[in-house]
C-alpha atoms as a PDB file:
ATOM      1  CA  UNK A   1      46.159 -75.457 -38.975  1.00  0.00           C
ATOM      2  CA  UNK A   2      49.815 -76.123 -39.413  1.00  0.00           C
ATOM      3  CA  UNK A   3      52.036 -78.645 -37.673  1.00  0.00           C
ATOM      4  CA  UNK A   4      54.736 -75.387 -36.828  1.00  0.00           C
ATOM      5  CA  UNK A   5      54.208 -72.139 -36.564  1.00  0.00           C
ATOM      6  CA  UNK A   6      57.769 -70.770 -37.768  1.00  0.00           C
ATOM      7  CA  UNK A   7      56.952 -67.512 -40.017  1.00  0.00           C
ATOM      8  CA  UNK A   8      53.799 -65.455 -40.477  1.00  0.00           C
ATOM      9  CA  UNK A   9      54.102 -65.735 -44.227  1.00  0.00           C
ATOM     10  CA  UNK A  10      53.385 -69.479 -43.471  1.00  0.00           C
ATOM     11  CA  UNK A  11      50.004 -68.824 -42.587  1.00  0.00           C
ATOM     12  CA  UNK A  12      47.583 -68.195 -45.096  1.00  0.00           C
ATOM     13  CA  UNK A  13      44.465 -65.972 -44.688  1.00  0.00           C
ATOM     14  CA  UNK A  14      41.868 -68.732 -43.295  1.00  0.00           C
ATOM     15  CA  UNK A  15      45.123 -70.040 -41.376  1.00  0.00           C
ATOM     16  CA  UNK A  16      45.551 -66.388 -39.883  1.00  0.00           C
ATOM     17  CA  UNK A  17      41.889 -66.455 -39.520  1.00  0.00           C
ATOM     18  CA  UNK A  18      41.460 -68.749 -37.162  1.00  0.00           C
ATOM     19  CA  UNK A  19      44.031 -68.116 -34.809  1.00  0.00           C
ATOM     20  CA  UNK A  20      42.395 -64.466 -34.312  1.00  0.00           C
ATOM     21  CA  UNK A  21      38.983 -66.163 -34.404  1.00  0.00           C
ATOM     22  CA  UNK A  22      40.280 -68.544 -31.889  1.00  0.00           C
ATOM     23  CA  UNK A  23      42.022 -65.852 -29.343  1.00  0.00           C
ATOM     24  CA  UNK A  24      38.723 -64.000 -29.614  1.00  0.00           C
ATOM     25  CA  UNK A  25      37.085 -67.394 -28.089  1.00  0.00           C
ATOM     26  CA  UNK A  26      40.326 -67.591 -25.878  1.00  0.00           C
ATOM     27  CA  UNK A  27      39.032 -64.277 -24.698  1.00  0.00           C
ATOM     28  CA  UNK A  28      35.467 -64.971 -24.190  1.00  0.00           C
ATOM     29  CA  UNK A  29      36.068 -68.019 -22.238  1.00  0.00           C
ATOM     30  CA  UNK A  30      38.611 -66.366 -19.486  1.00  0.00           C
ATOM     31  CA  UNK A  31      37.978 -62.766 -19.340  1.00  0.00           C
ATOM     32  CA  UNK A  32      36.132 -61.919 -15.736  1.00  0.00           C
ATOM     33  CA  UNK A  33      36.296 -65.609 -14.592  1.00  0.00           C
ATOM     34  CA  UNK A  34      37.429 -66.572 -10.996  1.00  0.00           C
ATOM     35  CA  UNK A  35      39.286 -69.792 -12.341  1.00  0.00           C
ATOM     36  CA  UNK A  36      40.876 -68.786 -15.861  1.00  0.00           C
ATOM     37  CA  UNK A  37      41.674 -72.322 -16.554  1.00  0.00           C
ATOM     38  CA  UNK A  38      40.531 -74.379 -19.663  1.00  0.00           C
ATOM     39  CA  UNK A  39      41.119 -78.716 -19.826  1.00  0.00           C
ATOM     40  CA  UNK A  40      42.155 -78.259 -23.173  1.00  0.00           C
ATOM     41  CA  UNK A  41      45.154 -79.228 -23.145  1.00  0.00           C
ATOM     42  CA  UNK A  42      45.523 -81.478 -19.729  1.00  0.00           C
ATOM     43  CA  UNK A  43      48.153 -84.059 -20.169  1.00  0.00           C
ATOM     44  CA  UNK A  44      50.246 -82.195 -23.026  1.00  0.00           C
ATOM     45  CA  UNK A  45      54.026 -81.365 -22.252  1.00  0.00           C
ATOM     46  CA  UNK A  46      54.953 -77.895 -23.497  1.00  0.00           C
ATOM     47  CA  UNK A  47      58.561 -76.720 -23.457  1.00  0.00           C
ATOM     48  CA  UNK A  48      59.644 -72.934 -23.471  1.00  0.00           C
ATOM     49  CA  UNK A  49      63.148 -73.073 -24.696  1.00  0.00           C
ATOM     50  CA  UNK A  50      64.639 -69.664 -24.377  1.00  0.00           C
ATOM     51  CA  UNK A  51      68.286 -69.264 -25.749  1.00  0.00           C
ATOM     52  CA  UNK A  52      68.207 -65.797 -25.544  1.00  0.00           C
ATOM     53  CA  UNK A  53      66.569 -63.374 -22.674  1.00  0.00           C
ATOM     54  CA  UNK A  54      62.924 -62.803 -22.220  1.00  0.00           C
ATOM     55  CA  UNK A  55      60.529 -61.831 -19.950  1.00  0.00           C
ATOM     56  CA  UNK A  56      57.204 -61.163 -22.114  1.00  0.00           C
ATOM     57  CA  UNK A  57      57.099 -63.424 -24.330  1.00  0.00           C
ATOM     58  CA  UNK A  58      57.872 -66.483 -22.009  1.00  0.00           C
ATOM     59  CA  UNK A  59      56.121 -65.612 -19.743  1.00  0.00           C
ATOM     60  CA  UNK A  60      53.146 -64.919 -22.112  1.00  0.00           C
ATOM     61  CA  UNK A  61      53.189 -68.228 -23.427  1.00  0.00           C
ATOM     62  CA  UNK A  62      54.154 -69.991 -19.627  1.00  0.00           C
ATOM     63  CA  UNK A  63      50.816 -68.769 -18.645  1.00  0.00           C
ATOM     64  CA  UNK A  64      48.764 -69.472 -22.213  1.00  0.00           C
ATOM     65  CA  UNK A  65      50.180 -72.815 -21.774  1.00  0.00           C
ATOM     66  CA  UNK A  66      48.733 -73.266 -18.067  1.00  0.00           C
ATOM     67  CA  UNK A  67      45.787 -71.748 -18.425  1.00  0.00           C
ATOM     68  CA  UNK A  68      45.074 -74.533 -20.956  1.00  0.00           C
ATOM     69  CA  UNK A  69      46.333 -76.968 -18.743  1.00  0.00           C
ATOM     70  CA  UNK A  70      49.202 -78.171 -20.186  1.00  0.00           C
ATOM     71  CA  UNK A  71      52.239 -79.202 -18.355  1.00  0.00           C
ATOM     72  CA  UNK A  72      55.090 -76.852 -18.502  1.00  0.00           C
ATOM     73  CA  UNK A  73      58.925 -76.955 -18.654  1.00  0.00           C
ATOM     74  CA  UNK A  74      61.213 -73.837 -18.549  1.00  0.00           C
ATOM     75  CA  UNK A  75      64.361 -74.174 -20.167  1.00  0.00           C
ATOM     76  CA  UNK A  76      66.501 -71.455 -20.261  1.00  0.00           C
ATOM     77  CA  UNK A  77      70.395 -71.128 -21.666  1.00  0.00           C
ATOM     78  CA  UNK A  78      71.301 -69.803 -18.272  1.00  0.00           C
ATOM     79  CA  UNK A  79      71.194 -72.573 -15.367  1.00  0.00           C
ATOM     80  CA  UNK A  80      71.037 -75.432 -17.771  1.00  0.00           C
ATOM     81  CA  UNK A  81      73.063 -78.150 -19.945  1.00  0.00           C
ATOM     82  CA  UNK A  82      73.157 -75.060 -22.464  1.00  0.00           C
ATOM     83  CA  UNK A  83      75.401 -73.050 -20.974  1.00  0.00           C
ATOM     84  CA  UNK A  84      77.986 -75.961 -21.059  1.00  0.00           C
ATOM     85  CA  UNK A  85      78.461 -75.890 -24.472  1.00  0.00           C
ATOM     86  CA  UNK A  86      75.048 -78.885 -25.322  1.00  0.00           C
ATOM     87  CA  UNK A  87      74.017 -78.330 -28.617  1.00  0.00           C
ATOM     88  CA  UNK A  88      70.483 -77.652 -30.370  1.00  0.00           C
ATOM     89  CA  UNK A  89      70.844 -81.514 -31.336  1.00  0.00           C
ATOM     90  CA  UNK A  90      70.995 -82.981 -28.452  1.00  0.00           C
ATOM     91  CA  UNK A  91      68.812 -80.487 -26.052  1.00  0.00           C
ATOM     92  CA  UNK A  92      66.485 -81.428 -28.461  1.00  0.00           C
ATOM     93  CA  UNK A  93      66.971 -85.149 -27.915  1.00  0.00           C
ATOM     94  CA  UNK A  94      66.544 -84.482 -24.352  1.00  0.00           C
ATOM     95  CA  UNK A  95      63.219 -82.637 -24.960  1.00  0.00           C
ATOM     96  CA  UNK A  96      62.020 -86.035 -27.280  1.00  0.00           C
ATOM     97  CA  UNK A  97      63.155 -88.232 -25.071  1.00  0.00           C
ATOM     98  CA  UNK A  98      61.125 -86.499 -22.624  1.00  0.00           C
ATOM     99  CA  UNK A  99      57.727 -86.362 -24.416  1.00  0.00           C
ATOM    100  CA  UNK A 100      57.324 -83.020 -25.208  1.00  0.00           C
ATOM    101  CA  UNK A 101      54.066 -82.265 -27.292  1.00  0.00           C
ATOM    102  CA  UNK A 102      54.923 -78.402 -28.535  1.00  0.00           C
ATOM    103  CA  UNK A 103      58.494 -76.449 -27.953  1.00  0.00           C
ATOM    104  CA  UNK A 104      58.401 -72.809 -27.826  1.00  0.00           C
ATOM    105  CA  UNK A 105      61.802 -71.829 -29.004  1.00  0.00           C
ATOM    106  CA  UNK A 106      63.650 -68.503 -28.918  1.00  0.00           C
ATOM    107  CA  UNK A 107      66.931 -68.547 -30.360  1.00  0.00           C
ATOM    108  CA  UNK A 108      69.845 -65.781 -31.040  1.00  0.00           C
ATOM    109  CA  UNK A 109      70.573 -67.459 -34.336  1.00  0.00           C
ATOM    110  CA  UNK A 110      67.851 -66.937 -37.438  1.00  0.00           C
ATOM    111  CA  UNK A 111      65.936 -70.043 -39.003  1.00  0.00           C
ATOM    112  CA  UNK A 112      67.219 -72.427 -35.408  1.00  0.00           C
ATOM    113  CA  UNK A 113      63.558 -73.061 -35.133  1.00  0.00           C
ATOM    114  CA  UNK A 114      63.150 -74.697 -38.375  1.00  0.00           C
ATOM    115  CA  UNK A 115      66.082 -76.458 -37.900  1.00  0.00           C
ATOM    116  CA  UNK A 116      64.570 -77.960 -34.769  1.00  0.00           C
ATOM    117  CA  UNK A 117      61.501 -78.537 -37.009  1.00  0.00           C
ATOM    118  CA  UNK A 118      62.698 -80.036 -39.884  1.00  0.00           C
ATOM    119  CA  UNK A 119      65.778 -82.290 -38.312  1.00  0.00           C
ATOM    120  CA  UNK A 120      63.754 -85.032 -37.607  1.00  0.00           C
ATOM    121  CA  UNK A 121      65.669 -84.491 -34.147  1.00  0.00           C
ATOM    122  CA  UNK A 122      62.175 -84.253 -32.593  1.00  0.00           C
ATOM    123  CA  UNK A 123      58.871 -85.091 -33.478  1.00  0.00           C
ATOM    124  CA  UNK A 124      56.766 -82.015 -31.342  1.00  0.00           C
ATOM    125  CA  UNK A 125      55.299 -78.776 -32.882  1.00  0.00           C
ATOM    126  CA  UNK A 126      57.602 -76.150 -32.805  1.00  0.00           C
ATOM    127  CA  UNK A 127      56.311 -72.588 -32.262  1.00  0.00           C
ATOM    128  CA  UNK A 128      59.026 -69.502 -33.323  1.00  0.00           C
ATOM    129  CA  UNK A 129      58.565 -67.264 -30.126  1.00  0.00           C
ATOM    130  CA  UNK A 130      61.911 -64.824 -31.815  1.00  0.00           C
ATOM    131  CA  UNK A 131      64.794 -66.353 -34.026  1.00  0.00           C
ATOM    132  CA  UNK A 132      67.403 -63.977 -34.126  1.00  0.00           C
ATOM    133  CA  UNK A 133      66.263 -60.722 -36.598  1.00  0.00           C
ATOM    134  CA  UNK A 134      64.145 -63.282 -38.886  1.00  0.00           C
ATOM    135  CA  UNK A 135      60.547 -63.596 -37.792  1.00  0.00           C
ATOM    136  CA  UNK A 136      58.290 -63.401 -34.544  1.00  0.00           C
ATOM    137  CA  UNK A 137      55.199 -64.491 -35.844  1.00  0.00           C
ATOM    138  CA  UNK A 138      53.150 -64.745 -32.573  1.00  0.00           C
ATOM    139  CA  UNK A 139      53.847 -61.354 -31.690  1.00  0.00           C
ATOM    140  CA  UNK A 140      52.477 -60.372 -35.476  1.00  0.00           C
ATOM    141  CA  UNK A 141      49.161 -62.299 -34.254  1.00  0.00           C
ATOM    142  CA  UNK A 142      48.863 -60.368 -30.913  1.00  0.00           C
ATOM    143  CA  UNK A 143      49.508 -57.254 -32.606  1.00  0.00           C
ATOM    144  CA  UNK A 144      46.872 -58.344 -35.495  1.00  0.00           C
ATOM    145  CA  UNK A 145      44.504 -59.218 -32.846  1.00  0.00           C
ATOM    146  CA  UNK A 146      44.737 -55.965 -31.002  1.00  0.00           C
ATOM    147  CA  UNK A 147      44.574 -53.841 -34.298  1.00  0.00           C
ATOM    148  CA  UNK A 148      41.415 -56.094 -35.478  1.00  0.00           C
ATOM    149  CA  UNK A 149      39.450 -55.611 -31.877  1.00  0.00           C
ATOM    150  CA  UNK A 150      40.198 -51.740 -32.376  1.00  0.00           C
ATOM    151  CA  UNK A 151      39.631 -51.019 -36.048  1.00  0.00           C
ATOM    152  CA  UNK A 152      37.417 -54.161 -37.504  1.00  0.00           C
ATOM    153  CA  UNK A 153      38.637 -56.268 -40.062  1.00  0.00           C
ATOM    154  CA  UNK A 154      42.009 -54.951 -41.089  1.00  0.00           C
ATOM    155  CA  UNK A 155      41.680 -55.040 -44.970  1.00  0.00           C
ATOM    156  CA  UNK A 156      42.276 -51.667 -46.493  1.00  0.00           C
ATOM    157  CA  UNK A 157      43.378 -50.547 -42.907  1.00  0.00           C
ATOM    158  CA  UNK A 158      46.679 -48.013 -43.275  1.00  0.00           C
ATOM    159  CA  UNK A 159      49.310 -49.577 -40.707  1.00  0.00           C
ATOM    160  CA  UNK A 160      52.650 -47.590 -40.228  1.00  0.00           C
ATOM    161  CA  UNK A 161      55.400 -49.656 -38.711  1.00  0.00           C
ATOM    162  CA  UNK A 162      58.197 -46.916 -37.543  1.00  0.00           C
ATOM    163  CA  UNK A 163      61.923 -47.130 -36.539  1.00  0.00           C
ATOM    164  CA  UNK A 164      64.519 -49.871 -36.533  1.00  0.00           C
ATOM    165  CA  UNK A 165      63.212 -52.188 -38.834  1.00  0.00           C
ATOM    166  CA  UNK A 166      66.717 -53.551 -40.161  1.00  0.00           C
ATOM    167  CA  UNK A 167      66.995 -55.311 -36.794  1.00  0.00           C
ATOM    168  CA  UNK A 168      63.667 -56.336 -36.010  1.00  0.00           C
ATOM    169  CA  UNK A 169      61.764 -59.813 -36.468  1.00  0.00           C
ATOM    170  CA  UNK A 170      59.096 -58.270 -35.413  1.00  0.00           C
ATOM    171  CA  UNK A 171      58.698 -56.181 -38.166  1.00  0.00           C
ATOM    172  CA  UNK A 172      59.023 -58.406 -41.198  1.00  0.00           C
ATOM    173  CA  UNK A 173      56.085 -60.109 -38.870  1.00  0.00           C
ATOM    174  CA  UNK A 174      53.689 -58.042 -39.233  1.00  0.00           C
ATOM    175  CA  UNK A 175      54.515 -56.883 -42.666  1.00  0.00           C
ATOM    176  CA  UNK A 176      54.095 -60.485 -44.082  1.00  0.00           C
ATOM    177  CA  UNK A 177      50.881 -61.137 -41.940  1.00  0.00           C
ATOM    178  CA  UNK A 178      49.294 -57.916 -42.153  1.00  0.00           C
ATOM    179  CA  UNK A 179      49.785 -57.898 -46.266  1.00  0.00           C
ATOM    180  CA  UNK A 180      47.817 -61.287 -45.975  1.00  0.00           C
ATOM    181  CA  UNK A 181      45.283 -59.870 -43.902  1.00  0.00           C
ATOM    182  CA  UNK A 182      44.684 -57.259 -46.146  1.00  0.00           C
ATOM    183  CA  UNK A 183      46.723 -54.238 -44.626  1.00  0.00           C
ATOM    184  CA  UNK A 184      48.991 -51.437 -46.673  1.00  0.00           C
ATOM    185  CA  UNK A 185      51.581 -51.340 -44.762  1.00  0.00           C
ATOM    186  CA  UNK A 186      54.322 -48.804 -44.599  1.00  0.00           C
ATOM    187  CA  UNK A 187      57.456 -49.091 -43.295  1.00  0.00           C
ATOM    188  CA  UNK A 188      59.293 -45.782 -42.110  1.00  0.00           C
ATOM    189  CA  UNK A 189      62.855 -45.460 -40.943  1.00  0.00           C
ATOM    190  CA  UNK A 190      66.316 -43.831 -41.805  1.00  0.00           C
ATOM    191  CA  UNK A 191      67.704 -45.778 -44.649  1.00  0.00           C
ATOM    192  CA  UNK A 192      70.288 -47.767 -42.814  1.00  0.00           C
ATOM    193  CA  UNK A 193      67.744 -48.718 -40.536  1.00  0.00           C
ATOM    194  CA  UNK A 194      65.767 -50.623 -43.753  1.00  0.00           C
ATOM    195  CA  UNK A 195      67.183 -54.175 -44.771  1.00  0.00           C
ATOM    196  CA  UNK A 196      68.626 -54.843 -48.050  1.00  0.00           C
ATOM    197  CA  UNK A 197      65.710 -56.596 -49.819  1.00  0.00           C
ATOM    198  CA  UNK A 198      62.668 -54.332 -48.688  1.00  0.00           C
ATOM    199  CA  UNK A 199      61.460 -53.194 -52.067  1.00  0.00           C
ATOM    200  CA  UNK A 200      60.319 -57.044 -52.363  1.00  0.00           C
ATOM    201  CA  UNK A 201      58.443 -57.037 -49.242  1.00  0.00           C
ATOM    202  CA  UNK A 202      54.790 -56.486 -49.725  1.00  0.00           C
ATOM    203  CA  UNK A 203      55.071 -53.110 -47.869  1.00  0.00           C
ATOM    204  CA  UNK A 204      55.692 -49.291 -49.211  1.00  0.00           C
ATOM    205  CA  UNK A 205      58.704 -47.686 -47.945  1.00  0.00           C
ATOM    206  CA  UNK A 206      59.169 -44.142 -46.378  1.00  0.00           C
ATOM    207  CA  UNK A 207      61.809 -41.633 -44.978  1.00  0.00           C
ATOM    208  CA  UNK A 208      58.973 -39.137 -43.614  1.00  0.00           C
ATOM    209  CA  UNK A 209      57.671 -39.938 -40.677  1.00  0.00           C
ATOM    210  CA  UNK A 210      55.325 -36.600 -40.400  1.00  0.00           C
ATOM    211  CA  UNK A 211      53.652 -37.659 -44.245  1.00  0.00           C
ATOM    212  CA  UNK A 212      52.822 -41.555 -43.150  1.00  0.00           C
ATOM    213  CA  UNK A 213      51.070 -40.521 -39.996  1.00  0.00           C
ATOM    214  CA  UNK A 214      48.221 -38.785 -41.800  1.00  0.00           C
ATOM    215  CA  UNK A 215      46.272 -41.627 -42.853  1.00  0.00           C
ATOM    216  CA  UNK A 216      47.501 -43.906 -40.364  1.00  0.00           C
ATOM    217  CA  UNK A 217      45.114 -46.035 -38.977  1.00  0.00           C
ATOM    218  CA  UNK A 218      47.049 -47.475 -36.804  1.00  0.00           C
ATOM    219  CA  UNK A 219      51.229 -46.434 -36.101  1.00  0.00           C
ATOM    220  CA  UNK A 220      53.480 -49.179 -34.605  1.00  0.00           C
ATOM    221  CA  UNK A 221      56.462 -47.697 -33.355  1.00  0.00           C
ATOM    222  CA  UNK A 222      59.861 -50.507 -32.906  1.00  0.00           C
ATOM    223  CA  UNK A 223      62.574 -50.014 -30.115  1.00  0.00           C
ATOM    224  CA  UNK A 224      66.317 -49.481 -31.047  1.00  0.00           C
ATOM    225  CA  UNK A 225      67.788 -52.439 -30.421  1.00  0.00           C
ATOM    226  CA  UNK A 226      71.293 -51.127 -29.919  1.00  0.00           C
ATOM    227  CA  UNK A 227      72.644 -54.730 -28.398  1.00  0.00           C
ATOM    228  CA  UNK A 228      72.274 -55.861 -32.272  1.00  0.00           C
ATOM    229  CA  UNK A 229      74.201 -52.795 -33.452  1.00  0.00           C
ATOM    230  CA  UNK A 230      77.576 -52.742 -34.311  1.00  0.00           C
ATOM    231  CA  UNK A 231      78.208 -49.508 -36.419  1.00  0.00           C
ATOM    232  CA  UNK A 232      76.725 -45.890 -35.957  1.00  0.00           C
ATOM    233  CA  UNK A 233      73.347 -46.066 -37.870  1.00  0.00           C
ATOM    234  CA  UNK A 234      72.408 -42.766 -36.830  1.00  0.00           C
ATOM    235  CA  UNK A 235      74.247 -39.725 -35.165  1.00  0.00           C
ATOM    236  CA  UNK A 236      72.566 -39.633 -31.820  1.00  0.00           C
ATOM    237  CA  UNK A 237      70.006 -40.760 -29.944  1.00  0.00           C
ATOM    238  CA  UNK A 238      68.755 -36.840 -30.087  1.00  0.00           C
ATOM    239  CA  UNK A 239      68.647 -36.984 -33.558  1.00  0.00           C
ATOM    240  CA  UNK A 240      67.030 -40.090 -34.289  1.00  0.00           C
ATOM    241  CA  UNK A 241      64.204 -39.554 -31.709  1.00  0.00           C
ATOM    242  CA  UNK A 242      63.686 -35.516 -33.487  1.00  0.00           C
ATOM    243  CA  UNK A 243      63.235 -37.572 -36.481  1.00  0.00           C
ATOM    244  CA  UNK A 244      61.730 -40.602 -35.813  1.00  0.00           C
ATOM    245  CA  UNK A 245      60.541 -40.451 -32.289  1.00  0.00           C
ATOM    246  CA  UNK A 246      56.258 -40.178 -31.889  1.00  0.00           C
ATOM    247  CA  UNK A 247      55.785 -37.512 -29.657  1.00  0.00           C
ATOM    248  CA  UNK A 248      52.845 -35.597 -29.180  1.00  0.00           C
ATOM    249  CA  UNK A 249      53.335 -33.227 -31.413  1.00  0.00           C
ATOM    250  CA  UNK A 250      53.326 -36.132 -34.197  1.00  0.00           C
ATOM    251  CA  UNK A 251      50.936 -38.022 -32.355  1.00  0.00           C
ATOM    252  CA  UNK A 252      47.989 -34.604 -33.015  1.00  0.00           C
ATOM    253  CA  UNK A 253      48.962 -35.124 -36.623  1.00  0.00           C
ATOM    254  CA  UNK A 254      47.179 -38.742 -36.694  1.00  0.00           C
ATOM    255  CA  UNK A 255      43.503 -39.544 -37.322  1.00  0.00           C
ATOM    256  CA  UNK A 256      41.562 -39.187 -33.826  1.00  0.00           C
ATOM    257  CA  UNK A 257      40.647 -43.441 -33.599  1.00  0.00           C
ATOM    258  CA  UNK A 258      44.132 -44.273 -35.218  1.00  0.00           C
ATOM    259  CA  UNK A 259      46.123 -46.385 -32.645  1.00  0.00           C
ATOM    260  CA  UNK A 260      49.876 -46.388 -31.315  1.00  0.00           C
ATOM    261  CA  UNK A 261      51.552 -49.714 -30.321  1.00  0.00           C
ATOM    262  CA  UNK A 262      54.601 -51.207 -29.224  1.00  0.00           C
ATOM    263  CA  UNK A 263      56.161 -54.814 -29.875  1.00  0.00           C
ATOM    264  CA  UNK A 264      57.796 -53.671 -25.923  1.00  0.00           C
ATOM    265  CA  UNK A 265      60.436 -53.508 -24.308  1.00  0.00           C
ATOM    266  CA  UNK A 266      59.855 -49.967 -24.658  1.00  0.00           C
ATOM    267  CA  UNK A 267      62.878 -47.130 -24.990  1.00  0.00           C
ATOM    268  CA  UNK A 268      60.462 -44.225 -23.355  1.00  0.00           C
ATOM    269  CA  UNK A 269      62.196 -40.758 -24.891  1.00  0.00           C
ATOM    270  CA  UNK A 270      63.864 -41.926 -27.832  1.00  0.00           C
ATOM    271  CA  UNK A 271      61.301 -44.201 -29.681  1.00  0.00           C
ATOM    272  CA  UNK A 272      58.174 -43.138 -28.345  1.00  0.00           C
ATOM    273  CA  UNK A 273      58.016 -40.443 -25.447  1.00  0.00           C
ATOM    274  CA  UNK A 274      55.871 -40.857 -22.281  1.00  0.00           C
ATOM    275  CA  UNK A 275      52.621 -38.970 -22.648  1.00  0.00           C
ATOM    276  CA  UNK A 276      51.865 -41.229 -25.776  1.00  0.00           C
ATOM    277  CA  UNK A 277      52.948 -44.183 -24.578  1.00  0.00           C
ATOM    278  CA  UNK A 278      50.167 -43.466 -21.285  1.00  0.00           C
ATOM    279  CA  UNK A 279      47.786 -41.573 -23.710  1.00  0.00           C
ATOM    280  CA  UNK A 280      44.541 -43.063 -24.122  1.00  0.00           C
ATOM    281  CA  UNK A 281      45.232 -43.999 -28.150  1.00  0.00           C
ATOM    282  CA  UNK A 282      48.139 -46.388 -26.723  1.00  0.00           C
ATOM    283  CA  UNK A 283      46.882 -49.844 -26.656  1.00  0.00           C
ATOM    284  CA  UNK A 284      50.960 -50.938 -25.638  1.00  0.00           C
ATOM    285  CA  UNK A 285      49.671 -52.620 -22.546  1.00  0.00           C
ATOM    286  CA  UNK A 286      46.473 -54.441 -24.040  1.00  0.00           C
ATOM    287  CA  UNK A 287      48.829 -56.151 -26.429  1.00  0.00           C
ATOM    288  CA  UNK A 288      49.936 -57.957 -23.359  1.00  0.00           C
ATOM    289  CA  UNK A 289      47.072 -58.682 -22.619  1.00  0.00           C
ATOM    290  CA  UNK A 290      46.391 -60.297 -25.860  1.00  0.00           C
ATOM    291  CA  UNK A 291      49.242 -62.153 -26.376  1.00  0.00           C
ATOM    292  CA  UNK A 292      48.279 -64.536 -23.833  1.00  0.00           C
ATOM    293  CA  UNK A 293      45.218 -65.031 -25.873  1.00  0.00           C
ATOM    294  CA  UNK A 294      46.787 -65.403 -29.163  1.00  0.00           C
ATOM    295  CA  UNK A 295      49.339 -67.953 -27.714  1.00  0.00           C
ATOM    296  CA  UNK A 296      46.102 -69.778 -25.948  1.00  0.00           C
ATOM    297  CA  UNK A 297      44.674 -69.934 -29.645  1.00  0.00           C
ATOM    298  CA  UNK A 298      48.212 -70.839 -30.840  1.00  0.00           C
ATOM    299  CA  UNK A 299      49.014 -73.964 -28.662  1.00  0.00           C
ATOM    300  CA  UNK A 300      45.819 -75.212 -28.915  1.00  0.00           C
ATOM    301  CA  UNK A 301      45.317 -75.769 -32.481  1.00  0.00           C
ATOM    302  CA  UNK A 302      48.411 -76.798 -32.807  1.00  0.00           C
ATOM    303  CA  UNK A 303      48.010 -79.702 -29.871  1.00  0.00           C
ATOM    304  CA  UNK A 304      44.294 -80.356 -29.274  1.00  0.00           C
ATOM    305  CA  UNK A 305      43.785 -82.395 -32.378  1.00  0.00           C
ATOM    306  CA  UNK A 306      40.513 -81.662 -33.334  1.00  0.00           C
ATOM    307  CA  UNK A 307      38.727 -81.230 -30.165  1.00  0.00           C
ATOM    308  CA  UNK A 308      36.378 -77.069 -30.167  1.00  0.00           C
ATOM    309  CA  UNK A 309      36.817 -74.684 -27.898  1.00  0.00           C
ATOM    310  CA  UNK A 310      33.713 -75.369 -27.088  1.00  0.00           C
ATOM    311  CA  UNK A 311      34.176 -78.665 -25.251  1.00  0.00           C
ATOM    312  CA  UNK A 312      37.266 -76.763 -24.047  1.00  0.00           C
ATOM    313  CA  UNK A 313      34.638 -74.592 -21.977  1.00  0.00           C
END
């Protein structure tokens, strides 16, 4: 496994592999148990350092990091040295100086968490839990796991990934680790809601949302994130749900098993309306439940040396 985990296309497929392997152990070992805590980890300092707001995602890993034991530290830019002008350099010092084992870092500004990684400011693993509109690779592994408990292996598997993907990490995720799983992806949006650069991601590219959802096996639908917009990308919200919102209506118009997800928070009646985001396809809240698993798998091959999750049990 490697040291960081900082980008899905850093992960190749036996890397990828394992993690999903090791979340479906992470699984097996916690699911319907009293006590859901493993030793795996006892005696490890993890530190979730969150420069930008979250509530899933820490919290996700917060509680993959205790239920392996670990010792955890919130940071948070509100309520701390951060918001008094400290830099990455020196909260960083402060976190080595402490004896952190693994930082989870969530940062406003793209590539900060190989910064952190690479400076020699610090000598812990550094996980990416969301670096500004670069990459989110955990979430790509919790929405990989949910897709591969669903559907099988996910080679030859049709995965749509709908909506704003100019602005989301999330999405050049899952396109990266998908294509190394085996998945043809597409990506569908309005076109100044697709980066500059797509047609070299390993990914196909359409404008029609009705077309893609025929063979989908599985439809992934992205939230607008209007706090990253500063122009008019799209007339209204009216018109960009008529066109690009999965209603039910679109949703008859997929295969019967194929799935609908969503990275969350969820814009319910523009993205994604409410009957499909409650319908039984929807497998939105299961990827929370996963991500704790994932992030279990994560942190521990990433601190546990080469201990099994066997002796873990």
């Amino acid at each position: 496994m490697i040291r960081h985990l900082l980008s899905a296309g850093d992960l190749s497929l036996d890397d990828a592999t394992l993690v999903l392997d090791t979340a479906d152990e992470m699984a097996r070992l916690t699911e319907g148990r009293a006590v859901k805590k493993l030793p795996t980890l006892r005696g490890r300092t993890v530190v979730n350092l969150f420069f930008e707001d979250s509530t899933r995602t820490r919290t996700s890993f917060e509680l993959a990091a205790k239920r392996l034991s670990a010792d955890v530290i919130n940071f948070s830019a509100k309520g701390s040295s951060l918001s008094k002008g400290e830099s990455l350099k020196d909260t960083a010092l402060t976190l080595e100086a402490m004896g952190a084992d693994g930082v989870v870092v969530r940062h406003s500004a793209s590539g900060a968490p190989y910064r952190l990684a690479t400076s020699g400011w610090i000598n812990a693993c550094v996980v990416n839990a969301g670096d500004g509109t670069h990459e989110h690779p955990t979430q790509a592994l919790l929405d990989a796991f949910t897709m591969r408990r669903h559907l099988g292996e996910l080679a030859g598997k049709q995965i749509v990934i709908v909506g704003d993907v100019l602005h989301s990490r999330v999405a050049r995720s899952n396109v990266l680790l998908l294509a190394t799983l085996g998945a043809k992806v597409t990506l569908v949006a309005p076109p100044t809601l697709l980066p500059n650069g797509v047609e070299h991601w390993p990914c196909a590219t359409s404008y029609d949302l009705d077309d893609a959802l025929t063979g989908a096996d599985a439809v992934m639908m992205l939230r607008v994130q209007k706090e990253r917009m500063n122009a008019a990308f799209f007339p209204s919200a009216r018109e960009y749900s008529r066109r690009y919102g999965l209603d039910a209506r679109r949703q008859a118009l997929m295969p019967p098993e194929a799935l609908v997800l969503h990275p969350g928070p969820m814009n319910r009646g523009m993205e994604i309306t409410a009957d499909v985001a409650d319908s039984a396809r929807s497998v939105i809240v299961e990827q929370v439940t996963n991500g704790v698993y994932v992030r279990m798998a994560v942190l521990y091959l990433m601190l546990a040396g080469n201990a099994t999750t066997e002796e873990a049990a």
